[in-house]
Protein backbone atom coordinates (compact mmCIF):
# COMPACT_ATOMS: atom_id res chain seq x y z
CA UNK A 1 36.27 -114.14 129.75
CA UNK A 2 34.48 -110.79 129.72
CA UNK A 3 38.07 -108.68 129.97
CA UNK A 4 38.40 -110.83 126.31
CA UNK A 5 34.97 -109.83 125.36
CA UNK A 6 35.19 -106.14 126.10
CA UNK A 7 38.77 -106.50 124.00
CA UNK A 8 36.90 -108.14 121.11
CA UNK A 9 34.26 -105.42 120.94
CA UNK A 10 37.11 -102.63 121.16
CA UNK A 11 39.05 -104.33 118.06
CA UNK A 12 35.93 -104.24 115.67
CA UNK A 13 35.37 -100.43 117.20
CA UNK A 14 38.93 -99.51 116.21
CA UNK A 15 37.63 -101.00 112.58
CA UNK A 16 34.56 -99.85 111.63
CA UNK A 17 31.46 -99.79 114.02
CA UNK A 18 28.96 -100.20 111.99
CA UNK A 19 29.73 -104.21 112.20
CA UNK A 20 30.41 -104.45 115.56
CA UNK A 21 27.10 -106.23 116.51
CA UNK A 22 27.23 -108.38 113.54
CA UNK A 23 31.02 -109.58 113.66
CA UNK A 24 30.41 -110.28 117.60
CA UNK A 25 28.57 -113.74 116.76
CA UNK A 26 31.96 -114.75 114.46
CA UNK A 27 33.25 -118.08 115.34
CA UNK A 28 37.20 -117.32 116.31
CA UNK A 29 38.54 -114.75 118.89
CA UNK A 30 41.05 -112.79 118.08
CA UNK A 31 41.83 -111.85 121.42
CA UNK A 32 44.17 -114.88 121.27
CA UNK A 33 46.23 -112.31 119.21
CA UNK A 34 46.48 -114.38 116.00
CA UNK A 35 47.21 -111.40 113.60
CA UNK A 36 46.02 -113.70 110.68
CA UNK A 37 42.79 -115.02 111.73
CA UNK A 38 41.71 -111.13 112.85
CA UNK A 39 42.72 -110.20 109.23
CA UNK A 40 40.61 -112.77 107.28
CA UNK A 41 37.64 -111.34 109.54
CA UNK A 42 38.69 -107.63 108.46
CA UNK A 43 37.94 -108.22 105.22
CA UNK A 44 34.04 -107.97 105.69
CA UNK A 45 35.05 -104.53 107.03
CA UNK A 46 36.27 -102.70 104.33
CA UNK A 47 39.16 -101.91 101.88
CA UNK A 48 41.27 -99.23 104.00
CA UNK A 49 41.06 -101.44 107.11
CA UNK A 50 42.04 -104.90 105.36
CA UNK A 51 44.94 -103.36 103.96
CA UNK A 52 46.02 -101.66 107.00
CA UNK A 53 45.52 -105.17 108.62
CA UNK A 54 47.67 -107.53 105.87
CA UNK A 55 50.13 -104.78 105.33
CA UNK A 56 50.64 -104.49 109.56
CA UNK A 57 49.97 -107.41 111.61
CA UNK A 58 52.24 -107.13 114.10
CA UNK A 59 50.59 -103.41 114.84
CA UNK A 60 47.43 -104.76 115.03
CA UNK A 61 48.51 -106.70 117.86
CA UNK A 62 50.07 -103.96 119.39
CA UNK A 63 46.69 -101.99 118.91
CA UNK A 64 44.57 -104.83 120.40
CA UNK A 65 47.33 -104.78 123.52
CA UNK A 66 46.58 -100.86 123.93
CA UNK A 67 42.27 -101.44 123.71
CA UNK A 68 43.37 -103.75 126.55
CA UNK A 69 45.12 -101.34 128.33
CA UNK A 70 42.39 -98.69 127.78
CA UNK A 71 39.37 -100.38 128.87
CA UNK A 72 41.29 -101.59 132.21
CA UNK A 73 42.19 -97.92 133.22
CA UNK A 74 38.62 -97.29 132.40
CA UNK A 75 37.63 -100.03 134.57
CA UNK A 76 39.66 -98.00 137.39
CA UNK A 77 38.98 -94.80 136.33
CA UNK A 78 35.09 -94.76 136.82
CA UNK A 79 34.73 -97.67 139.49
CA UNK A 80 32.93 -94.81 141.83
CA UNK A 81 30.62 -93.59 139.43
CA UNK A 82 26.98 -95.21 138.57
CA UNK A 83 28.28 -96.14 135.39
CA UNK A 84 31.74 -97.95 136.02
CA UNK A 85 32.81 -98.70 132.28
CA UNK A 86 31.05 -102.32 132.61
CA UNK A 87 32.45 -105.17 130.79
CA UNK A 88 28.92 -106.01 129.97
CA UNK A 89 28.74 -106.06 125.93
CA UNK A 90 25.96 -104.91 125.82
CA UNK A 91 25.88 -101.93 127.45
CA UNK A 92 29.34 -100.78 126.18
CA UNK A 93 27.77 -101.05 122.84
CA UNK A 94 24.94 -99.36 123.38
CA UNK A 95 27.40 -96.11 125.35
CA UNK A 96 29.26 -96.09 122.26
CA UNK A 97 26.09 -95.26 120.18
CA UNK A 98 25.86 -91.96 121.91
CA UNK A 99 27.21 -88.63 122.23
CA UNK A 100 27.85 -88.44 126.02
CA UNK A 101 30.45 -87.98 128.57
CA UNK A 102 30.62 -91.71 129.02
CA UNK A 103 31.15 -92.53 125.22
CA UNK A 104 34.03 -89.54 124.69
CA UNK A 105 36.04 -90.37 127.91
CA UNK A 106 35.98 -94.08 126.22
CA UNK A 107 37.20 -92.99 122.28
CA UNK A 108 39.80 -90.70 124.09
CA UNK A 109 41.26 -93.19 126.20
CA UNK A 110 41.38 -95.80 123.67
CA UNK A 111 43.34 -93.52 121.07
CA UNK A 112 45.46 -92.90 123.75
CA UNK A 113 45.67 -96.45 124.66
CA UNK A 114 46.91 -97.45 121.53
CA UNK A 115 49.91 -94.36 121.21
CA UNK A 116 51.27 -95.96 124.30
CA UNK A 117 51.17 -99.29 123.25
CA UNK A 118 52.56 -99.26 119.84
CA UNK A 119 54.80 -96.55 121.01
CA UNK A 120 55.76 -98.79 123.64
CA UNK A 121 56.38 -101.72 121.57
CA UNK A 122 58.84 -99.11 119.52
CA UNK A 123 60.95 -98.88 122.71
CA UNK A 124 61.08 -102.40 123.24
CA UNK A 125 62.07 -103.69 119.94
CA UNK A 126 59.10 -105.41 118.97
CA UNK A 127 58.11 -103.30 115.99
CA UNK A 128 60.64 -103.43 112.82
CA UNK A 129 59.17 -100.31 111.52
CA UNK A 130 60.54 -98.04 114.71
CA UNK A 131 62.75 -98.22 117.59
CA UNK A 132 64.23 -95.90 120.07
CA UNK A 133 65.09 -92.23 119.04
CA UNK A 134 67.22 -89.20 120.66
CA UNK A 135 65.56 -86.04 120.80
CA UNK A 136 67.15 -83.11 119.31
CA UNK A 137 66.57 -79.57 120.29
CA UNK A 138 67.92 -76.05 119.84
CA UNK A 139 69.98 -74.64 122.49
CA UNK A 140 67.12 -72.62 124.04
CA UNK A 141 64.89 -75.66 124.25
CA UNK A 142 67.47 -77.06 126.59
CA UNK A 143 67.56 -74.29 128.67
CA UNK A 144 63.92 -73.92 128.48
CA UNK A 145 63.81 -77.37 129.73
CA UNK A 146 66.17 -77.04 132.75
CA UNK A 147 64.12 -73.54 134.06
CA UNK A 148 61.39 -76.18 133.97
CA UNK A 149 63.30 -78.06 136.07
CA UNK A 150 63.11 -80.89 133.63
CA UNK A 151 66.50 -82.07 133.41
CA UNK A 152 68.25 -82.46 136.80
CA UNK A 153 71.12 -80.07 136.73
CA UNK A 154 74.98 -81.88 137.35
CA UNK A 155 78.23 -80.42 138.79
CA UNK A 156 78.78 -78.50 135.68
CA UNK A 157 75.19 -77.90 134.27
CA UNK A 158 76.60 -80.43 131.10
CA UNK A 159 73.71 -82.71 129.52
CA UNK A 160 73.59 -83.99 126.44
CA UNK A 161 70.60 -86.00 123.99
CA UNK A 162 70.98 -90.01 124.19
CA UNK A 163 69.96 -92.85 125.73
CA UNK A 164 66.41 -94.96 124.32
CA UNK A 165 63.48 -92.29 124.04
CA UNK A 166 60.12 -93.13 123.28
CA UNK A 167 58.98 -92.70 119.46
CA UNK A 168 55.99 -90.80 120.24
CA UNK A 169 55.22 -89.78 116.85
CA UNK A 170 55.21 -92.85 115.18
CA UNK A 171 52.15 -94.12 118.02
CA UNK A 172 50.30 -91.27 117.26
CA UNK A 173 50.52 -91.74 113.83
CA UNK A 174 49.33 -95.33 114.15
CA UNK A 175 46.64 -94.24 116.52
CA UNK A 176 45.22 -91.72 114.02
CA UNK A 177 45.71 -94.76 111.11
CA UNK A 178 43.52 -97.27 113.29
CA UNK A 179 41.53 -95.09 115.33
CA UNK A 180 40.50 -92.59 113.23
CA UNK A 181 39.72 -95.03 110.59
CA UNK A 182 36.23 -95.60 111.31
CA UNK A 183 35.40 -91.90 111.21
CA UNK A 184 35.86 -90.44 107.93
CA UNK A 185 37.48 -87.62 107.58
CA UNK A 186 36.00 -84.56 105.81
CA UNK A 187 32.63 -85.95 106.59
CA UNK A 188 30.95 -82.76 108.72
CA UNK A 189 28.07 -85.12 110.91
CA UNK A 190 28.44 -83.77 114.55
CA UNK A 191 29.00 -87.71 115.76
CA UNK A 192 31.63 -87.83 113.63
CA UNK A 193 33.24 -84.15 114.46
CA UNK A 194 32.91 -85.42 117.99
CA UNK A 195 34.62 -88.26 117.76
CA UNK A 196 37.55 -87.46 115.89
CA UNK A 197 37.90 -84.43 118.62
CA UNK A 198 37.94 -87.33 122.14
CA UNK A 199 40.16 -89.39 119.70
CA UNK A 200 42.80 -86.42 119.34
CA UNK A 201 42.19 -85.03 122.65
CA UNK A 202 43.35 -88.76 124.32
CA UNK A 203 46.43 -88.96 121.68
CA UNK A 204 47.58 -85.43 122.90
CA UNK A 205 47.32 -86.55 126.92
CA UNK A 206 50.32 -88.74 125.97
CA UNK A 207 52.26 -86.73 123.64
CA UNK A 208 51.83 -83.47 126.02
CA UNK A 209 52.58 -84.92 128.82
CA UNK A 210 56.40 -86.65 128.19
CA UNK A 211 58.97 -86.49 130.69
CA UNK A 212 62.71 -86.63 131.03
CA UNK A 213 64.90 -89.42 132.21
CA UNK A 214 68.52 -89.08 132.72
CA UNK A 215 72.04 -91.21 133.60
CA UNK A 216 74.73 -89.65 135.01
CA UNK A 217 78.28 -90.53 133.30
CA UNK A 218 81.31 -89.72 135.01
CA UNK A 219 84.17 -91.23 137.19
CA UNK A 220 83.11 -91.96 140.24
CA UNK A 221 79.90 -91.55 140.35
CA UNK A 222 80.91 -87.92 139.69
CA UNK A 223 77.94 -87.25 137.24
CA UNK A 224 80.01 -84.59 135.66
CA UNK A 225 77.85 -85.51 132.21
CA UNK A 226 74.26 -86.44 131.82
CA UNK A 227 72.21 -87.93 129.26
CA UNK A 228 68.95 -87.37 128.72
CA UNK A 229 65.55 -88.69 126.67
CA UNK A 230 62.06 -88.83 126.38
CA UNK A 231 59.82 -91.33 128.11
CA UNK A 232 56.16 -91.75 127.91
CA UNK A 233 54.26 -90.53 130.91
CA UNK A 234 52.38 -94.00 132.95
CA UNK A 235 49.27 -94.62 131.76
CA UNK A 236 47.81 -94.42 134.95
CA UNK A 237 49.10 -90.52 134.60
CA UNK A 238 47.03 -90.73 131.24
CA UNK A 239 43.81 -91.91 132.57
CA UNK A 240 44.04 -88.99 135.37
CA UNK A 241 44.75 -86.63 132.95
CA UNK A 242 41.27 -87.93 131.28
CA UNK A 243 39.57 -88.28 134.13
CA UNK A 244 40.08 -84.53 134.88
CA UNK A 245 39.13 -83.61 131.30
CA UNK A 246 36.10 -85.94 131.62
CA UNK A 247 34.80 -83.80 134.55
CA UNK A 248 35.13 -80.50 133.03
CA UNK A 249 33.80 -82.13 129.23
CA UNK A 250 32.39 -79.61 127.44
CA UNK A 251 28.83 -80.01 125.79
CA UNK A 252 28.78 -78.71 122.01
CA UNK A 253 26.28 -78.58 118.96
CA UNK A 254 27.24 -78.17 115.40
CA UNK A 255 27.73 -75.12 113.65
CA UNK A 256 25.98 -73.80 110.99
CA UNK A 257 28.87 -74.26 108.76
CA UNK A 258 28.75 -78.43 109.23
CA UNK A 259 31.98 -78.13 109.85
CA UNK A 260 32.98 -77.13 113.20
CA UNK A 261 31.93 -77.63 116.85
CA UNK A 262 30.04 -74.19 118.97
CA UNK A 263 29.99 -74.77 123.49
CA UNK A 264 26.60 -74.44 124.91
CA UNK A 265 25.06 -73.68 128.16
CA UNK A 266 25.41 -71.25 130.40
CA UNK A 267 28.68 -71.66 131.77
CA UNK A 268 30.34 -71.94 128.05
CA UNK A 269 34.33 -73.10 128.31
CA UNK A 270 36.15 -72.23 125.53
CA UNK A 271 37.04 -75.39 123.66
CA UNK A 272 40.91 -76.70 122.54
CA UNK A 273 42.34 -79.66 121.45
CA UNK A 274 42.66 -81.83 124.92
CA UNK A 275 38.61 -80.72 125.92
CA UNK A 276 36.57 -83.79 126.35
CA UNK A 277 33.20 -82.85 124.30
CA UNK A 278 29.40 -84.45 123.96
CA UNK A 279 26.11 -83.47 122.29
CA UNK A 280 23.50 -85.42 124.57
CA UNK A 281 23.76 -85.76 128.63
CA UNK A 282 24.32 -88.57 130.36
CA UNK A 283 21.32 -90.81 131.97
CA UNK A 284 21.64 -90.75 135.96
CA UNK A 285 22.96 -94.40 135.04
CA UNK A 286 20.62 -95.49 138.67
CA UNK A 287 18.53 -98.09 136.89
CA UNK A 288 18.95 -101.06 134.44
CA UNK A 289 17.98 -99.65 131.19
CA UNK A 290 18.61 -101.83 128.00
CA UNK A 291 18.31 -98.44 125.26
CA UNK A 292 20.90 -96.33 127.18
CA UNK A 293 23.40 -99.20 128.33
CA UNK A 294 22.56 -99.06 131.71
CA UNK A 295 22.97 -101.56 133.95
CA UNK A 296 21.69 -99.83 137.14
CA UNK A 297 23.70 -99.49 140.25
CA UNK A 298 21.65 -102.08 142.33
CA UNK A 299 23.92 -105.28 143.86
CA UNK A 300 27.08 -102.93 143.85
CA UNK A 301 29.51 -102.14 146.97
CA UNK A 302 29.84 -98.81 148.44
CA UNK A 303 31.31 -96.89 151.18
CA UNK A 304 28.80 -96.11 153.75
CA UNK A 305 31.33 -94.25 156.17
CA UNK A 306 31.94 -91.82 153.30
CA UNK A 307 30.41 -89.68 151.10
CA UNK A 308 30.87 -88.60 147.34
CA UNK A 309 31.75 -90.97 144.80
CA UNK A 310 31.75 -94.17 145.80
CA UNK A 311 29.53 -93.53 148.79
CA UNK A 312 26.53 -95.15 149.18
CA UNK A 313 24.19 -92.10 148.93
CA UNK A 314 25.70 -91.55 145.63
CA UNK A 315 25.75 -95.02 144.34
CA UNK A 316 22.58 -96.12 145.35
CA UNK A 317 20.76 -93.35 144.14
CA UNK A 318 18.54 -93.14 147.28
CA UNK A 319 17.39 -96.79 147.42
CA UNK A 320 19.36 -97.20 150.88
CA UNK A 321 22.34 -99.93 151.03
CA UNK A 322 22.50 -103.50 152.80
CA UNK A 323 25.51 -104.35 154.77
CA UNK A 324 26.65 -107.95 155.04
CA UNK A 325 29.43 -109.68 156.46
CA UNK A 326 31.73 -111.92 153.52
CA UNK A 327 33.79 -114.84 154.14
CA UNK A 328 37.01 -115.86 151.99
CA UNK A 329 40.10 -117.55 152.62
CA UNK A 330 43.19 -115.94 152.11
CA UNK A 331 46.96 -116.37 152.84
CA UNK A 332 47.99 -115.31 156.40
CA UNK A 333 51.37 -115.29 158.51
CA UNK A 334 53.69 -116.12 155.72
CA UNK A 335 56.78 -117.05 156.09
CA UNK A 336 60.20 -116.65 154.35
CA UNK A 337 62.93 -119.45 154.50
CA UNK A 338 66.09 -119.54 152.88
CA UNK A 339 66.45 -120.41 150.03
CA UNK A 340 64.21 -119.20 149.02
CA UNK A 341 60.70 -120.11 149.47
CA UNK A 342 57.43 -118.24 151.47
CA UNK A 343 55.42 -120.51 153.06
CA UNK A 344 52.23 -119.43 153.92
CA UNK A 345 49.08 -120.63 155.94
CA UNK A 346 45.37 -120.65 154.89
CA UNK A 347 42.97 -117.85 157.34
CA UNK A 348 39.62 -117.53 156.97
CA UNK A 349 39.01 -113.76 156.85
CA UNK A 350 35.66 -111.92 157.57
CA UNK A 351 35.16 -108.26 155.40
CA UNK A 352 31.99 -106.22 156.41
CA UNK A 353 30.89 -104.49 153.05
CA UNK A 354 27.71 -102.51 152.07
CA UNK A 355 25.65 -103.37 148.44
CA UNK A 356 23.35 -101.04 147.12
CA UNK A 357 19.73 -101.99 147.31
């Protein structure tokens, strides 16, 4: 129920944020991906988004699937740190009212979410307004590509362009139609500037980051021929690529032109298109605080034979830890008999954890 909530909220944010609060108390959920009943709510939104919504249903669901997919690698990506991308409402609402780390690691990796999905969907079939495509390039991209060690070389060093590649650009193109949406371009507030930036900078982790696949052809297994294509990198590649960025985010302010974005503090990192930026820094995240979407760290499991994140110094934010002793049942000395069912037995299993004070 609260992975459908935290969808819900990440629909409206795609939309327009300014109603997220209010369209949360609709009656309906669109998270039962009914394209039609999350259009009729659209309309309170605005004119841009309703169209976008009746003129592309099936996208929207496709966009929904990849807010999904974000917040879950979000879930994974920052389950050591004091603020673990909680499915609380609450709290995500009140991170994505702020400029922080927190808030641009979550617009990046929802943009980015919703390239792989629709993109995704493209490869699969499921979208009548793209499919597969073969990648063409110049002679010296292909070579460029095998010193990279891209393509796998065959007997003859012959490869050719085929097979199902991923349509890339038409996903980021959607992503910058939805995403993007709610942040008008042209306008020159630093929230906005911001904003737009994480959303690009998540879009780029998947288009910079394709790979190659190949299939040999040939008699015999020969592989004399190979064909070759594009695939989207794993998201879990994505969200490692934004964790890293999220670590080395770089704090801005506006420039006095209102139009672009200047580094600051001492250790200034020159900024490009795949930096994670903020304005405002983070709260330590330790204690339950309502105003800054902080749900404290207390009641949470940690490692107390380690240290960094995760550990319980560093999760419990000097309170001190508890360690207790659970109890669950689980499956134990299964069994396979042919054909073809595992039988398995119920064990009760004991699991020594530690929860922060």
């Amino acid at each position: 129920m609260l992975l459908r909530q935290i969808h819900l909220i990440l629909v409206f944010i795609l939309l327009d944020p300014v109603n997220i609060f209010r369209l949360w108390w609709l009656k309906g959920n669109p998270l039962l991906m009914d394209p039609n009943s999350i259009c009729r709510k659209t309309r309170r939104l605005g004119l841009r988004q309703a169209e976008l919504c009746q003129s592309q249903p099936e996208i929207v669901h496709e966009v929904a699937k990849g807010a999904r997919l974000a917040i879950r690698e979000c879930q994974h990506q920052l389950r050591l740190h004091h603020w673990n991308c909680t499915s609380q409402r609450k709290s995500l609402g009140k991170i994505l009212q702020q400029d922080i780390r927190e808030t641009a690691f979550v617009n990046a990796i929802t943009a980015a979410g919703v390239v792989h999905a629709v993109t995704q969907a493209c490869s699969q079939g499921e979208l009548l307004q793209c499919g597969c495509v073969t990648a063409h390039g110049s002679p010296a991209d292909a070579l460029a590509l095998e010193r990279h060690g891209q393509v796998p070389k065959t007997q003859d060093g012959r490869w050719e362009w085929g097979g199902c590649g991923d349509d890339v650009d038409f996903g980021y193109e959607k992503s910058r139609q939805f995403v993007d949406s709610r942040r008008r371009r042209g306008k020159s507030d630093i929230r906005t500037l911001i904003d737009l930036h994480n959303n690009e900078a998540g879009r780029l982790v998947v288009k910079n980051n394709m790979r190659m696949e190949c299939k040999c052809h040939g008699l015999s297994g020969s592989c004399s021929l190979r064909s070759c294509w594009r695939k989207m990198p794993l998201f879990r590649e994505v969200g490692n690529h934004l964790m890293q960025s999220f670590r080395t985010a770089v704090r801005v302010m506006g420039g006095n032109d209102g139009k672009s974005l200047i580094p600051v503090g001492d250790d200034i990192t020159p900024l490009d298109a795949s930096s994670l930026i903020y304005s405002a820094e983070s709260p330590d995240f330790c204690l339950a605080n309502r105003r800054a979407g902080s749900d404290g760290t207390r009641g949470r499991l940690c490692s107390s034979s380690e240290t960094g994140p995760g550990s319980c110094q560093s999760l419990c934010c000097g309170r001190g830890h508890a360690d207790q002793t659970l109890e669950y049942e689980d499956n134990c000395t299964c069994q396979f008999h042919w054909c073809c069912v595992v039988q398995c037995q119920r064990c009760t299993v004991k699991k020594n954890v530690s929860i922060c004070l």
